[in-house]
PDB file of N, CA and C in Angstrom:
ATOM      1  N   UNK A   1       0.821  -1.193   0.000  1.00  0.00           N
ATOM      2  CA  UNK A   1       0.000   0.000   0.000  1.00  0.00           C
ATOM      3  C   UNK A   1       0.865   1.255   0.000  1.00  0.00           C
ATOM      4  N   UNK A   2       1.673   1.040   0.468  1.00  0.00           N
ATOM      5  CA  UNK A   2       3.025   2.593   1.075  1.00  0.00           C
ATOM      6  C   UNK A   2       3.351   2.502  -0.425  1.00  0.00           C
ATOM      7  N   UNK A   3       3.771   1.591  -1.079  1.00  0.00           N
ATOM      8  CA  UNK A   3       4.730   1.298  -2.899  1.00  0.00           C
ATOM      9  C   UNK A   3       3.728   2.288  -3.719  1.00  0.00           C
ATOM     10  N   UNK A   4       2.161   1.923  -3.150  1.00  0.00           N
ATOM     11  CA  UNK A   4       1.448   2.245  -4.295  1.00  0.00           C
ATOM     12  C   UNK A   4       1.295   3.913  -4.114  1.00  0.00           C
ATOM     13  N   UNK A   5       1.169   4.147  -2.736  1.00  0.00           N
ATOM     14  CA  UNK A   5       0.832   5.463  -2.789  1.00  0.00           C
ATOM     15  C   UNK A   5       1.869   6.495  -2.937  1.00  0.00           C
ATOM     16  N   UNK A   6       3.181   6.065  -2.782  1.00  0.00           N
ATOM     17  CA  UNK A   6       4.554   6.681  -3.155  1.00  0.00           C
ATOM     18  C   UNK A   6       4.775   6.573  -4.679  1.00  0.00           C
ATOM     19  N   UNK A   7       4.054   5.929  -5.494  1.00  0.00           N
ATOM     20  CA  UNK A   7       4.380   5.989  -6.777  1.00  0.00           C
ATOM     21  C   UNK A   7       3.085   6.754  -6.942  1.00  0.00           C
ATOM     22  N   UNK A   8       2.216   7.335  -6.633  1.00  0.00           N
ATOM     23  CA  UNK A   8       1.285   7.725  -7.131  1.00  0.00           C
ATOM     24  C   UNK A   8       1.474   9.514  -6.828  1.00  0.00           C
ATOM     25  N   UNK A   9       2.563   9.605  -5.614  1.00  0.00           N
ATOM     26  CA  UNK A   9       3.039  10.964  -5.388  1.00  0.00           C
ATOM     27  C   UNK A   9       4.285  11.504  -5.797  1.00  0.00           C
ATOM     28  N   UNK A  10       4.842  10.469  -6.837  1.00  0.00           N
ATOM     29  CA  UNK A  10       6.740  10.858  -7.369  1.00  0.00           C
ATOM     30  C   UNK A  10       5.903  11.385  -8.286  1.00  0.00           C
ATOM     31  N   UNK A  11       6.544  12.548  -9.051  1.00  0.00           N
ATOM     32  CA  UNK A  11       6.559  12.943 -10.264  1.00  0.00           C
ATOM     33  C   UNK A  11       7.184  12.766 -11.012  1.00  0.00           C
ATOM     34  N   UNK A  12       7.883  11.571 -10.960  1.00  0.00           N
ATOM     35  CA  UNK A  12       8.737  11.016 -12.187  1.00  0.00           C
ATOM     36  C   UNK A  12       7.816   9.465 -12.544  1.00  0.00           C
ATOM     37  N   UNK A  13       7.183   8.824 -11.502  1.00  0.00           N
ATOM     38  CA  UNK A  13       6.253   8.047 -11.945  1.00  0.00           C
ATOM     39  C   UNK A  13       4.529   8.031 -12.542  1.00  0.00           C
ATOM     40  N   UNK A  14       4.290   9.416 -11.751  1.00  0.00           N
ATOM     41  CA  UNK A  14       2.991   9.974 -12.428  1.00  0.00           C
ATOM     42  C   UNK A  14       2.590  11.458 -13.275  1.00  0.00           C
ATOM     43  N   UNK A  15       2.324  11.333 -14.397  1.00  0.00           N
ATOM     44  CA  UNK A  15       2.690  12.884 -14.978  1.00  0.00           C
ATOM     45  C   UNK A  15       1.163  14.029 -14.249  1.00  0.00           C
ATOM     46  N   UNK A  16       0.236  13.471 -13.536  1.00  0.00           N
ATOM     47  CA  UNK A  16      -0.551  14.697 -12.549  1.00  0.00           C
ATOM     48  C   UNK A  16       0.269  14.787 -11.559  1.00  0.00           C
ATOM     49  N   UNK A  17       1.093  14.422 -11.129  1.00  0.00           N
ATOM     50  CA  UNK A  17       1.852  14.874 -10.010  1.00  0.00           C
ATOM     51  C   UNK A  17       3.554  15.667 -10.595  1.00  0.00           C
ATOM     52  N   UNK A  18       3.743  15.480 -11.330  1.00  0.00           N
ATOM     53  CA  UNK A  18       4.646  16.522 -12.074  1.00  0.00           C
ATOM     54  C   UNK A  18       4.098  17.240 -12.906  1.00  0.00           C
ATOM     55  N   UNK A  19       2.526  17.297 -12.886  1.00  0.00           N
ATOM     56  CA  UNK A  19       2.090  18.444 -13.691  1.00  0.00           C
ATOM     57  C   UNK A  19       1.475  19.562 -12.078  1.00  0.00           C
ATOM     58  N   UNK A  20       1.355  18.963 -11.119  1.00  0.00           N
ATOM     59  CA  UNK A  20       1.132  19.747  -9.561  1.00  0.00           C
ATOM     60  C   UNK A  20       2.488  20.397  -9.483  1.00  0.00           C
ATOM     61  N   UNK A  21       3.534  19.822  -9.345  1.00  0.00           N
ATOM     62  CA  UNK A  21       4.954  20.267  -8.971  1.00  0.00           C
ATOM     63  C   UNK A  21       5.093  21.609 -10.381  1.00  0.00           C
ATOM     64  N   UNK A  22       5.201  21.117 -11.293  1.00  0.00           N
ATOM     65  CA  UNK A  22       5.662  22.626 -12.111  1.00  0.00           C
ATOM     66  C   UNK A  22       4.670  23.501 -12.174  1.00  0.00           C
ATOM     67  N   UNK A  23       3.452  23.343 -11.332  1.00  0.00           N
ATOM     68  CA  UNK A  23       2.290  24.335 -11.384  1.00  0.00           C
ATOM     69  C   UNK A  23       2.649  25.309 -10.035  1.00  0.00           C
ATOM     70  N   UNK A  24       3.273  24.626  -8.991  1.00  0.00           N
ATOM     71  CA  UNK A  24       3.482  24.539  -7.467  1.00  0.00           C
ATOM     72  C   UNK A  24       4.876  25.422  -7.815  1.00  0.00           C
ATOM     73  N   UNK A  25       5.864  24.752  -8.393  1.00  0.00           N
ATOM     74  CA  UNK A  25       7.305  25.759  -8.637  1.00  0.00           C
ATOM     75  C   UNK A  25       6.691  27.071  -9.995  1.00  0.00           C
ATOM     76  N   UNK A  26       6.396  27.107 -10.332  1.00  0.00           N
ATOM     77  CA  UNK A  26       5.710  28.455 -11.301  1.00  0.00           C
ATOM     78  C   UNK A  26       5.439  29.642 -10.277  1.00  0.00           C
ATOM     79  N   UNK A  27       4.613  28.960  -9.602  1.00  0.00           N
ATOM     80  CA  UNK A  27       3.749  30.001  -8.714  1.00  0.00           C
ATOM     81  C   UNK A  27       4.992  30.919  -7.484  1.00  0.00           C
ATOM     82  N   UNK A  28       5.564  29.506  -6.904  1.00  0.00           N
ATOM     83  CA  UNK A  28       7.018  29.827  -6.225  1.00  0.00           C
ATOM     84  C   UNK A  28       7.767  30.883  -6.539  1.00  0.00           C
ATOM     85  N   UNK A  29       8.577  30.500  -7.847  1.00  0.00           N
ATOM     86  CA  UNK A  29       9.130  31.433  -8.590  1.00  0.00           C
ATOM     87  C   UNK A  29       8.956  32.904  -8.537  1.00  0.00           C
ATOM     88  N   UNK A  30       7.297  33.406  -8.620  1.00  0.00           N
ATOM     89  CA  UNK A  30       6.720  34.493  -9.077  1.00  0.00           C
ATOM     90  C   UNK A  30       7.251  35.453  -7.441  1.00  0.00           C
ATOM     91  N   UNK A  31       6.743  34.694  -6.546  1.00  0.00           N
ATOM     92  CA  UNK A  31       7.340  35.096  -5.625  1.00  0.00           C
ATOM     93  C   UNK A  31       8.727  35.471  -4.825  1.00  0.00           C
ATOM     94  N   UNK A  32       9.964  34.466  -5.574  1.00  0.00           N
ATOM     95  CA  UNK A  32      10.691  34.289  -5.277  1.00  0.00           C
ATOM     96  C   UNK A  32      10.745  33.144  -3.947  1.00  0.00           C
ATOM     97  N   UNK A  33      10.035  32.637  -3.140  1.00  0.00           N
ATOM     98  CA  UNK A  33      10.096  31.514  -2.399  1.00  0.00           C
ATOM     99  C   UNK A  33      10.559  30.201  -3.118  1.00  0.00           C
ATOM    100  N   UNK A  34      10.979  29.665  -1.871  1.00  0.00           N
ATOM    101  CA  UNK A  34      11.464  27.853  -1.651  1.00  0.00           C
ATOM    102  C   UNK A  34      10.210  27.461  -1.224  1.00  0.00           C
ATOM    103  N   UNK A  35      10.118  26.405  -1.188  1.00  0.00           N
ATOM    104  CA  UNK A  35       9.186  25.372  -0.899  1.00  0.00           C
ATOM    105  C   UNK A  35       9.030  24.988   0.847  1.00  0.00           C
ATOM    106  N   UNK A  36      10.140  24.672   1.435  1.00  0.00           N
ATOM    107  CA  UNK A  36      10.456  25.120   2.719  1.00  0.00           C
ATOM    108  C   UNK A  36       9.943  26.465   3.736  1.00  0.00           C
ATOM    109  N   UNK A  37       9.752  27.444   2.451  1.00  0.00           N
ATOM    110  CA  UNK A  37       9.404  28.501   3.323  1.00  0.00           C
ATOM    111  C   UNK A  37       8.100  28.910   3.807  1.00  0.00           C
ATOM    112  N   UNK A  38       7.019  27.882   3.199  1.00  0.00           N
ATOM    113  CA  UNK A  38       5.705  27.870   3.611  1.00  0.00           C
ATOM    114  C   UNK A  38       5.755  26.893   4.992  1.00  0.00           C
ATOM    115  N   UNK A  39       6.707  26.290   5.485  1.00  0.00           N
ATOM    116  CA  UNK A  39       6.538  25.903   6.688  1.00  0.00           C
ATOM    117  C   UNK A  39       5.622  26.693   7.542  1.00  0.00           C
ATOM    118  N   UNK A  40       4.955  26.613   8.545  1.00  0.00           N
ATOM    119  CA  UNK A  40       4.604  27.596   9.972  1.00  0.00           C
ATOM    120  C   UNK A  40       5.104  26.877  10.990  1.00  0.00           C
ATOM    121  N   UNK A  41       6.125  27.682  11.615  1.00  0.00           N
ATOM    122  CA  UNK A  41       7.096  26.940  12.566  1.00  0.00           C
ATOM    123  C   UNK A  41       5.760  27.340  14.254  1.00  0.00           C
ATOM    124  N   UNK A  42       4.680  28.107  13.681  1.00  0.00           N
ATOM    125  CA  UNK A  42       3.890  27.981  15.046  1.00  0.00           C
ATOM    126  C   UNK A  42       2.585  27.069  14.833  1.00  0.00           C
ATOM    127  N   UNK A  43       2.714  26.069  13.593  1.00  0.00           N
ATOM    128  CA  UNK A  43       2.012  25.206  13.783  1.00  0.00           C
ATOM    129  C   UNK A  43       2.455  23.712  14.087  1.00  0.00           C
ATOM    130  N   UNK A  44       3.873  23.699  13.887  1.00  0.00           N
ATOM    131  CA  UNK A  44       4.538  22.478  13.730  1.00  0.00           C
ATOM    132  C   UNK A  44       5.909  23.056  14.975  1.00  0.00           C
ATOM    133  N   UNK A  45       5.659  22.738  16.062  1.00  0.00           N
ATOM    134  CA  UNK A  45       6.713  22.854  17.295  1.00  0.00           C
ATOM    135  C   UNK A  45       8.222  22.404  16.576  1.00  0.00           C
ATOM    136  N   UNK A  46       8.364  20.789  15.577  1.00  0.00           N
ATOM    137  CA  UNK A  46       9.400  20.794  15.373  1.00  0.00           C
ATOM    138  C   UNK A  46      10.359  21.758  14.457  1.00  0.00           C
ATOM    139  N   UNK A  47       9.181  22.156  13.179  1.00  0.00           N
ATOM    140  CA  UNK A  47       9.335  23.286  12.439  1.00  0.00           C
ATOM    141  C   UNK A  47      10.547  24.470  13.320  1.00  0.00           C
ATOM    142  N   UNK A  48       9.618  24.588  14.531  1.00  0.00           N
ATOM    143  CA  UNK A  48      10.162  25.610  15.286  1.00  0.00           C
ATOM    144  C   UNK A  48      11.454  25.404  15.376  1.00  0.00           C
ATOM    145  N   UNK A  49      12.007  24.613  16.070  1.00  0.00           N
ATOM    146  CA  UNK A  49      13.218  24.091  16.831  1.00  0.00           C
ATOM    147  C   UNK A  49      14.167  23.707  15.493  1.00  0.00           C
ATOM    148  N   UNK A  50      13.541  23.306  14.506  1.00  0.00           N
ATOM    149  CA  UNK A  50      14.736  23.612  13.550  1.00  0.00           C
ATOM    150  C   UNK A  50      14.908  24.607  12.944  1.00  0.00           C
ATOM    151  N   UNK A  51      14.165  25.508  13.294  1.00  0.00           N
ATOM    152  CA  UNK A  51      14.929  26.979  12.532  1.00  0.00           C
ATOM    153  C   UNK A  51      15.602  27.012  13.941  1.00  0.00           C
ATOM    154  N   UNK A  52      15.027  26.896  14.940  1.00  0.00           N
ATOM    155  CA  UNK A  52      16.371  27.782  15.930  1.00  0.00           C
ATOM    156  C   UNK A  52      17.977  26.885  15.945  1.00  0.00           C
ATOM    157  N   UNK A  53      17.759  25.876  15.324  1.00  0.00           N
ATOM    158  CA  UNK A  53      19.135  25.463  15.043  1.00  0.00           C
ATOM    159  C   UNK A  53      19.739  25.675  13.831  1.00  0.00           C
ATOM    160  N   UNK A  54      19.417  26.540  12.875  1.00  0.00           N
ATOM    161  CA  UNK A  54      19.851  26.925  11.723  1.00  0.00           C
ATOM    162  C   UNK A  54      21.038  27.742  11.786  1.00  0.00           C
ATOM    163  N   UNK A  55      22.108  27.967  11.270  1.00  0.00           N
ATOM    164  CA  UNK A  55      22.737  29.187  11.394  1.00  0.00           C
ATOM    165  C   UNK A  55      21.544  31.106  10.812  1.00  0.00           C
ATOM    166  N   UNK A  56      22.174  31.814  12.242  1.00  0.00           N
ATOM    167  CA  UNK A  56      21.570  32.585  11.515  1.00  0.00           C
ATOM    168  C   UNK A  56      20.967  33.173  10.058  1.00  0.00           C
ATOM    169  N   UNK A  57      22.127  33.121   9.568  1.00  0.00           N
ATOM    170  CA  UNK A  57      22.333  33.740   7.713  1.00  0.00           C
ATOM    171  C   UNK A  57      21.066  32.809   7.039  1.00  0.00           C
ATOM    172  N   UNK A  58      21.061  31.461   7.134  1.00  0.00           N
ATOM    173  CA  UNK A  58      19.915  30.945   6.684  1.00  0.00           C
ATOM    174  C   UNK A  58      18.352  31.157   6.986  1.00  0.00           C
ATOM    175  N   UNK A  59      18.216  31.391   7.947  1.00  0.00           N
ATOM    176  CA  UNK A  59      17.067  31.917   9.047  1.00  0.00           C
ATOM    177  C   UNK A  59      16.784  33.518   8.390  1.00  0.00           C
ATOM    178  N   UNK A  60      17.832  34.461   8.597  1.00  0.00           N
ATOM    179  CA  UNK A  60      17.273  35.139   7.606  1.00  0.00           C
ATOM    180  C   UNK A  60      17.566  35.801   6.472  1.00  0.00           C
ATOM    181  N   UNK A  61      17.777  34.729   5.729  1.00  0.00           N
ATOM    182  CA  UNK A  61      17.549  34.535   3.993  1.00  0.00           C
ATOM    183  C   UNK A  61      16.105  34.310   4.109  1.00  0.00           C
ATOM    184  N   UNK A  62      15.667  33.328   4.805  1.00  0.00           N
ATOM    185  CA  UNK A  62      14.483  32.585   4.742  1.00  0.00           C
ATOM    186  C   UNK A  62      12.995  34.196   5.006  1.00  0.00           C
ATOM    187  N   UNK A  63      13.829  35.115   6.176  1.00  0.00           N
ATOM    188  CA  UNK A  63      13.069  36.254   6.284  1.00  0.00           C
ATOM    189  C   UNK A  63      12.646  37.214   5.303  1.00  0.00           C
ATOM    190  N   UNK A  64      13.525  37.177   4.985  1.00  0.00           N
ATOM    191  CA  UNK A  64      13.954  38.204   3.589  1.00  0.00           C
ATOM    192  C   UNK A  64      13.091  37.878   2.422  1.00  0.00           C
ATOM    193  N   UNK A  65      12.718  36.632   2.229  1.00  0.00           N
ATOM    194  CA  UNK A  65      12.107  35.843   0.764  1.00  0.00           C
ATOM    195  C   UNK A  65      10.925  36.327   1.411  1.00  0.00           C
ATOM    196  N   UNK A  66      10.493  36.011   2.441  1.00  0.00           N
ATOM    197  CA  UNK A  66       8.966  35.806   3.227  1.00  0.00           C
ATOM    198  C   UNK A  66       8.240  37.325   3.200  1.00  0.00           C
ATOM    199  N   UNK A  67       9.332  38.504   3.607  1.00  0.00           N
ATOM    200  CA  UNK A  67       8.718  40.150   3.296  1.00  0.00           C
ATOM    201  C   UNK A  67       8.818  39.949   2.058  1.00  0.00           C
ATOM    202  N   UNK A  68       9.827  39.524   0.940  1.00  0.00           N
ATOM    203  CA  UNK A  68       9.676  39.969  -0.594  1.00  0.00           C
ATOM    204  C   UNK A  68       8.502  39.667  -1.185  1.00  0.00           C
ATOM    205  N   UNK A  69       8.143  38.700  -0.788  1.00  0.00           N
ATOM    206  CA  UNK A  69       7.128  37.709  -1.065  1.00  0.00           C
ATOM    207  C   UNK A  69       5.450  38.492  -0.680  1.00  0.00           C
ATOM    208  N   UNK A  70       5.273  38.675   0.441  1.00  0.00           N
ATOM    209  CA  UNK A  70       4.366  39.546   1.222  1.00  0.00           C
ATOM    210  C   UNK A  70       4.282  41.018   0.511  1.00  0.00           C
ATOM    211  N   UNK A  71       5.333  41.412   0.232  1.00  0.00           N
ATOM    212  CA  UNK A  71       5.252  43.027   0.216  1.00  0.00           C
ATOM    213  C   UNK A  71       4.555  43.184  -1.730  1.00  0.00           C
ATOM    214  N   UNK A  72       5.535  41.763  -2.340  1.00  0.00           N
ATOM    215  CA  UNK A  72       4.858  41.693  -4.225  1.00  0.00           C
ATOM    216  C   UNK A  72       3.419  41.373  -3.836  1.00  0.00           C
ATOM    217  N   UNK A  73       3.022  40.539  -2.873  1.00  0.00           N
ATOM    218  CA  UNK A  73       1.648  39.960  -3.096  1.00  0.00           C
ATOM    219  C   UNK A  73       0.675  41.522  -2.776  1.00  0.00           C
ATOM    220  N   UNK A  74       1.434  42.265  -2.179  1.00  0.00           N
ATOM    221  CA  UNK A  74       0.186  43.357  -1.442  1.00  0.00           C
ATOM    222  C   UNK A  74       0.524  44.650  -2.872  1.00  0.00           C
ATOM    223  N   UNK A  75       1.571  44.606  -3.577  1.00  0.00           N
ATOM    224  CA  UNK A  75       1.301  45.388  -4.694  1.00  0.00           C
ATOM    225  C   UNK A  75       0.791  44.876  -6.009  1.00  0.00           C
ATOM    226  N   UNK A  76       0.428  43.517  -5.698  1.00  0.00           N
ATOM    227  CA  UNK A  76       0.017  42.751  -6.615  1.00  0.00           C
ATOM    228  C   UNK A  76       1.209  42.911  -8.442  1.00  0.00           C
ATOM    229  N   UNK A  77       2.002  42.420  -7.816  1.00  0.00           N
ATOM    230  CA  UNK A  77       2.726  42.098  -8.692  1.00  0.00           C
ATOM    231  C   UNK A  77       3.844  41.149  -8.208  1.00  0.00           C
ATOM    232  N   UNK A  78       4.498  40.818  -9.408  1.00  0.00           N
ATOM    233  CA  UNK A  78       5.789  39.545  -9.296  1.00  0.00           C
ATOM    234  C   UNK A  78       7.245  39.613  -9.502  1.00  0.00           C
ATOM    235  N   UNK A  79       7.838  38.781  -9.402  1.00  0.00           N
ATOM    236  CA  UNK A  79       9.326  39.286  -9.682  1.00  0.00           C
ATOM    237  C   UNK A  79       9.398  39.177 -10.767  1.00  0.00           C
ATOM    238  N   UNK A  80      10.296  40.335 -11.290  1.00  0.00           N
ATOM    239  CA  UNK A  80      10.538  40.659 -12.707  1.00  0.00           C
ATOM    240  C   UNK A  80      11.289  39.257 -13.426  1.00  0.00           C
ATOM    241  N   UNK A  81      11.288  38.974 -14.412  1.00  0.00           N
ATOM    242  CA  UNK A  81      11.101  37.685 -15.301  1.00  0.00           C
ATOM    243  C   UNK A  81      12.959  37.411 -14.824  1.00  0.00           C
ATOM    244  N   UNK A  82      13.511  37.779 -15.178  1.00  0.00           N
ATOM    245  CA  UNK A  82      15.535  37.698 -14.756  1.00  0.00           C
ATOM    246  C   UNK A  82      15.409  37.180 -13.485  1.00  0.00           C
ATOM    247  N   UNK A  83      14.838  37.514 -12.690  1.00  0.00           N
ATOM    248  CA  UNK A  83      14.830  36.881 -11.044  1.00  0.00           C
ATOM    249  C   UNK A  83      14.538  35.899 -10.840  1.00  0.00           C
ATOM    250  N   UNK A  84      13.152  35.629 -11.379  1.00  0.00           N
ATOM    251  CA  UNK A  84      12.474  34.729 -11.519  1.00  0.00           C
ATOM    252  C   UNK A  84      12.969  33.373 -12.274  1.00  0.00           C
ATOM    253  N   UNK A  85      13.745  33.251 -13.198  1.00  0.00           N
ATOM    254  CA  UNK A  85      14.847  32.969 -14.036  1.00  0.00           C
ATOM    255  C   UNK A  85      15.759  31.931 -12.861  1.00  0.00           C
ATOM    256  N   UNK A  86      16.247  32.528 -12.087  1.00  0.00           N
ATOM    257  CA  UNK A  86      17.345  32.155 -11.123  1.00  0.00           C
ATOM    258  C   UNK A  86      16.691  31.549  -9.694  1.00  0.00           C
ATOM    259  N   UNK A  87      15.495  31.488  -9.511  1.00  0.00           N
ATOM    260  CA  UNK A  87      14.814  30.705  -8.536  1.00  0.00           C
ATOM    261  C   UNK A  87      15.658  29.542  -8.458  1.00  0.00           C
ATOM    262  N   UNK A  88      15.153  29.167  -6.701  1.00  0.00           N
ATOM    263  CA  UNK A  88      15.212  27.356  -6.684  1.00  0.00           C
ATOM    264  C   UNK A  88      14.131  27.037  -6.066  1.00  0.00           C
ATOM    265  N   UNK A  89      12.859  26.835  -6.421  1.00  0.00           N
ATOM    266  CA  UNK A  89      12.053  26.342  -5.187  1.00  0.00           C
ATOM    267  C   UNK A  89      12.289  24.983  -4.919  1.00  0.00           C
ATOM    268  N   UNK A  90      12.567  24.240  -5.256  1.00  0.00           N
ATOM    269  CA  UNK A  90      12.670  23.280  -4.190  1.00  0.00           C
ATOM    270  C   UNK A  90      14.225  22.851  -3.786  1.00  0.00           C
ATOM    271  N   UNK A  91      15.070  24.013  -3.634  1.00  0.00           N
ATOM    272  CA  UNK A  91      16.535  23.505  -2.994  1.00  0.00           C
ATOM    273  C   UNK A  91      15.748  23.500  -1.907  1.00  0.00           C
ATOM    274  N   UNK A  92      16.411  22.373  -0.944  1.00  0.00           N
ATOM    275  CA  UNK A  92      15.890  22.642   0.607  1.00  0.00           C
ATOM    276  C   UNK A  92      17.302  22.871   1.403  1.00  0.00           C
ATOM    277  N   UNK A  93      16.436  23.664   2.465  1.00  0.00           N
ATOM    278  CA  UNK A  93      17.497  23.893   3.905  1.00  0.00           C
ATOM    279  C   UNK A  93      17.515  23.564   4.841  1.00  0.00           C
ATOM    280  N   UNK A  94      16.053  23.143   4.834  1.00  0.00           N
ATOM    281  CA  UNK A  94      15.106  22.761   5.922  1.00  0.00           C
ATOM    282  C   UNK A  94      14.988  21.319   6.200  1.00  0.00           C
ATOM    283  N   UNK A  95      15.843  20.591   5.321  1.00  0.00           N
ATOM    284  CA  UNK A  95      14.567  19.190   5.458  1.00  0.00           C
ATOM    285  C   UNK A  95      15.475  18.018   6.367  1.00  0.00           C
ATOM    286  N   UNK A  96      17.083  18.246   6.329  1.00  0.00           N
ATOM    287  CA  UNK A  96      17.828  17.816   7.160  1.00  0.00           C
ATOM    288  C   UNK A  96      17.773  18.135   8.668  1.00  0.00           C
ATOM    289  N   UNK A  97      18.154  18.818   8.625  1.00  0.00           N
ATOM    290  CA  UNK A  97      17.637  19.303  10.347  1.00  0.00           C
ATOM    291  C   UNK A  97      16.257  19.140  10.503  1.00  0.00           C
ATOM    292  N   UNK A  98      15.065  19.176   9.528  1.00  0.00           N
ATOM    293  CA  UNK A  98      14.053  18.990  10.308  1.00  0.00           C
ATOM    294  C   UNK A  98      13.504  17.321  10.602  1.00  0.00           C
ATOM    295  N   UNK A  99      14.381  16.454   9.634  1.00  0.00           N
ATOM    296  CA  UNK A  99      14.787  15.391   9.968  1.00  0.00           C
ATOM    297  C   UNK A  99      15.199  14.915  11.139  1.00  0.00           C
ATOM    298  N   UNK A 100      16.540  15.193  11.424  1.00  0.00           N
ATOM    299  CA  UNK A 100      17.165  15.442  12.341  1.00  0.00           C
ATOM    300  C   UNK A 100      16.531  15.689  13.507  1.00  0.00           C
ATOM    301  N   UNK A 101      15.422  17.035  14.289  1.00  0.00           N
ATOM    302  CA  UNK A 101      14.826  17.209  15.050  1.00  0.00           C
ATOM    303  C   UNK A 101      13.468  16.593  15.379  1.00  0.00           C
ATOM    304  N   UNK A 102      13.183  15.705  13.885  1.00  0.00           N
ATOM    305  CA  UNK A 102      12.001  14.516  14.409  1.00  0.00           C
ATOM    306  C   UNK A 102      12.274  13.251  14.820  1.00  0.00           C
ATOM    307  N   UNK A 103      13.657  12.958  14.391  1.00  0.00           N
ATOM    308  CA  UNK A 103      14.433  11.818  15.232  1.00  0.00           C
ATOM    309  C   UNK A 103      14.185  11.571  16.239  1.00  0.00           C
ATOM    310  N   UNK A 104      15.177  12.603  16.647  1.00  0.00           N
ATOM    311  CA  UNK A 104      15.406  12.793  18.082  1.00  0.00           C
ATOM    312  C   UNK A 104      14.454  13.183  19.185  1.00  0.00           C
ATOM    313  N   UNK A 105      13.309  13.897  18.722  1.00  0.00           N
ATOM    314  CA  UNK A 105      12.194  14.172  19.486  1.00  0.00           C
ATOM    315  C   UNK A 105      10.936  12.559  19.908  1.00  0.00           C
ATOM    316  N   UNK A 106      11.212  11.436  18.441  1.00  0.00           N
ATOM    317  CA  UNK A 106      10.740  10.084  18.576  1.00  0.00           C
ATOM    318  C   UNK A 106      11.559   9.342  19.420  1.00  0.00           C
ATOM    319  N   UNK A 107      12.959   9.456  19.318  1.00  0.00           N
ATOM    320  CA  UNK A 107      13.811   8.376  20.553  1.00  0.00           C
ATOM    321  C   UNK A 107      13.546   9.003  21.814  1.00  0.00           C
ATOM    322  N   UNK A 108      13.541  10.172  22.118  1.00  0.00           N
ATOM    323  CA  UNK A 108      13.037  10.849  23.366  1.00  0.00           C
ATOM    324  C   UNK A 108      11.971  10.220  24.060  1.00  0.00           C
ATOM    325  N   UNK A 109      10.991  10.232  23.143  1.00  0.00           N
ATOM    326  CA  UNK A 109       9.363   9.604  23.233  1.00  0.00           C
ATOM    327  C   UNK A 109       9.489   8.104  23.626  1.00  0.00           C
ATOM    328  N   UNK A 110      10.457   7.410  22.799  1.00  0.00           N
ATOM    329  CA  UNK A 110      10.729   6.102  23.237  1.00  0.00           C
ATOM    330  C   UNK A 110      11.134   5.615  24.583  1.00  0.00           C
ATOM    331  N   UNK A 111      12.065   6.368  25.060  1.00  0.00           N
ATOM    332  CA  UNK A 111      12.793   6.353  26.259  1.00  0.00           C
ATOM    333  C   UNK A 111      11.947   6.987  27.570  1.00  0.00           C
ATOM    334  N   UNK A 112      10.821   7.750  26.774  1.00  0.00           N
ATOM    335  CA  UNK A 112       9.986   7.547  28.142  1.00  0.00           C
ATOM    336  C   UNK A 112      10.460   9.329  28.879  1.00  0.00           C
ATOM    337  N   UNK A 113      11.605  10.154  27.774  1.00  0.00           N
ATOM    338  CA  UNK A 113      11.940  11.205  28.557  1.00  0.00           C
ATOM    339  C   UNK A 113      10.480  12.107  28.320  1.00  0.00           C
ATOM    340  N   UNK A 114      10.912  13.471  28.887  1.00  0.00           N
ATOM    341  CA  UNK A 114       9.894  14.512  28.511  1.00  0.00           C
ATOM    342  C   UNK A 114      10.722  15.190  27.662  1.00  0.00           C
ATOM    343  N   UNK A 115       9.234  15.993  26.525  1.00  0.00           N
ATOM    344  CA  UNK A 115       9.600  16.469  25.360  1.00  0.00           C
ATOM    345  C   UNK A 115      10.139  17.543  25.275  1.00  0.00           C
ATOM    346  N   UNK A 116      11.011  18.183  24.430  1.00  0.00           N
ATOM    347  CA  UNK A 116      11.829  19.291  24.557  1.00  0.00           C
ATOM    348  C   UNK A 116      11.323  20.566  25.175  1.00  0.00           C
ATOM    349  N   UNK A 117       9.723  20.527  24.009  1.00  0.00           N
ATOM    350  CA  UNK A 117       9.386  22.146  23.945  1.00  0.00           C
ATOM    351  C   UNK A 117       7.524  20.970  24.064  1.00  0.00           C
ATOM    352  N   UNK A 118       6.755  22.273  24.839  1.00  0.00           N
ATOM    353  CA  UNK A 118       5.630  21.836  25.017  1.00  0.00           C
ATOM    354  C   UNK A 118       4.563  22.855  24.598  1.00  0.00           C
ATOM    355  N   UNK A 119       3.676  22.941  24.281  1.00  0.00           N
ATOM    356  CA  UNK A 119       2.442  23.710  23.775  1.00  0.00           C
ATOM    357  C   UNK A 119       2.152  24.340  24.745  1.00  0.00           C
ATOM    358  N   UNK A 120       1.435  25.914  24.887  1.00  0.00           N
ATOM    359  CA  UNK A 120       1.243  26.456  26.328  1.00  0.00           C
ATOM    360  C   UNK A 120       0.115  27.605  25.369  1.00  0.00           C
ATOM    361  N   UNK A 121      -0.968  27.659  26.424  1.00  0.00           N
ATOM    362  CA  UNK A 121      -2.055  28.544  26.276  1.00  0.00           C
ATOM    363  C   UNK A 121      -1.462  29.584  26.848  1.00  0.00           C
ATOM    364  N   UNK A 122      -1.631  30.935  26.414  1.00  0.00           N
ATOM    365  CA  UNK A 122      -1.713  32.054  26.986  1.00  0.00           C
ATOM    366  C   UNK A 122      -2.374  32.625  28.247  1.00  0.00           C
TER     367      UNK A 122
END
């Protein structure tokens, strides 16, 4: 069942799912965003904890795309076609460390410790 539904989400085995991905990187582009950068690190705790282990400079690169991004959408326009040109949406920065911080947050869980960071109402 996992074979079938992983071939049904590669885009090298199904052409609607590499016709989602170059619809998904188009749109990216216009903005100048990565794919990574739609994370919400305040919906996903681990999200969180791997940006705070990022080196700064990456953290905010990642800021920087997120106002460029915000500030074209509110003048309703896009990055000029040359920019747009030189995109990567899907290099990731994110996906090792956030690897990395779901590991380690599951062997934690295993061992019975308490969890790093916990959810808290205001």
């Amino acid at each position: 069942m996992a074979s079938l539904l992983q071939s049904f989400i590669d885009p090298k085995k199904n052409w609607l799912a590499a016709i989602h991905m170059k619809t998904i990187s188009r749109r990216l582009r216009n903005y100048g965003l990565r794919y990574e950068d739609l994370y919400d690190p305040y919906y996903d705790l681990d999200v969180k904890e791997a940006l705070n282990r990022l080196p700064k400079e990456i953290v905010e690169a990642r800021h920087q795309r997120l106002k460029r991004a915000i500030d074209l959408s509110m003048k309703h326009q896009y990055l000029p076609e040359d920019l747009q040109a030189v995109q990567t949406p899907f290099r990731s920065y994110l996906r090792d460390m956030l690897a990395f911080v779901k590991r380690e947050r599951a062997e934690r869980e295993a061992l019975g410790g308490l969890p790093l960071y916990q959810r808290t109402l205001p």
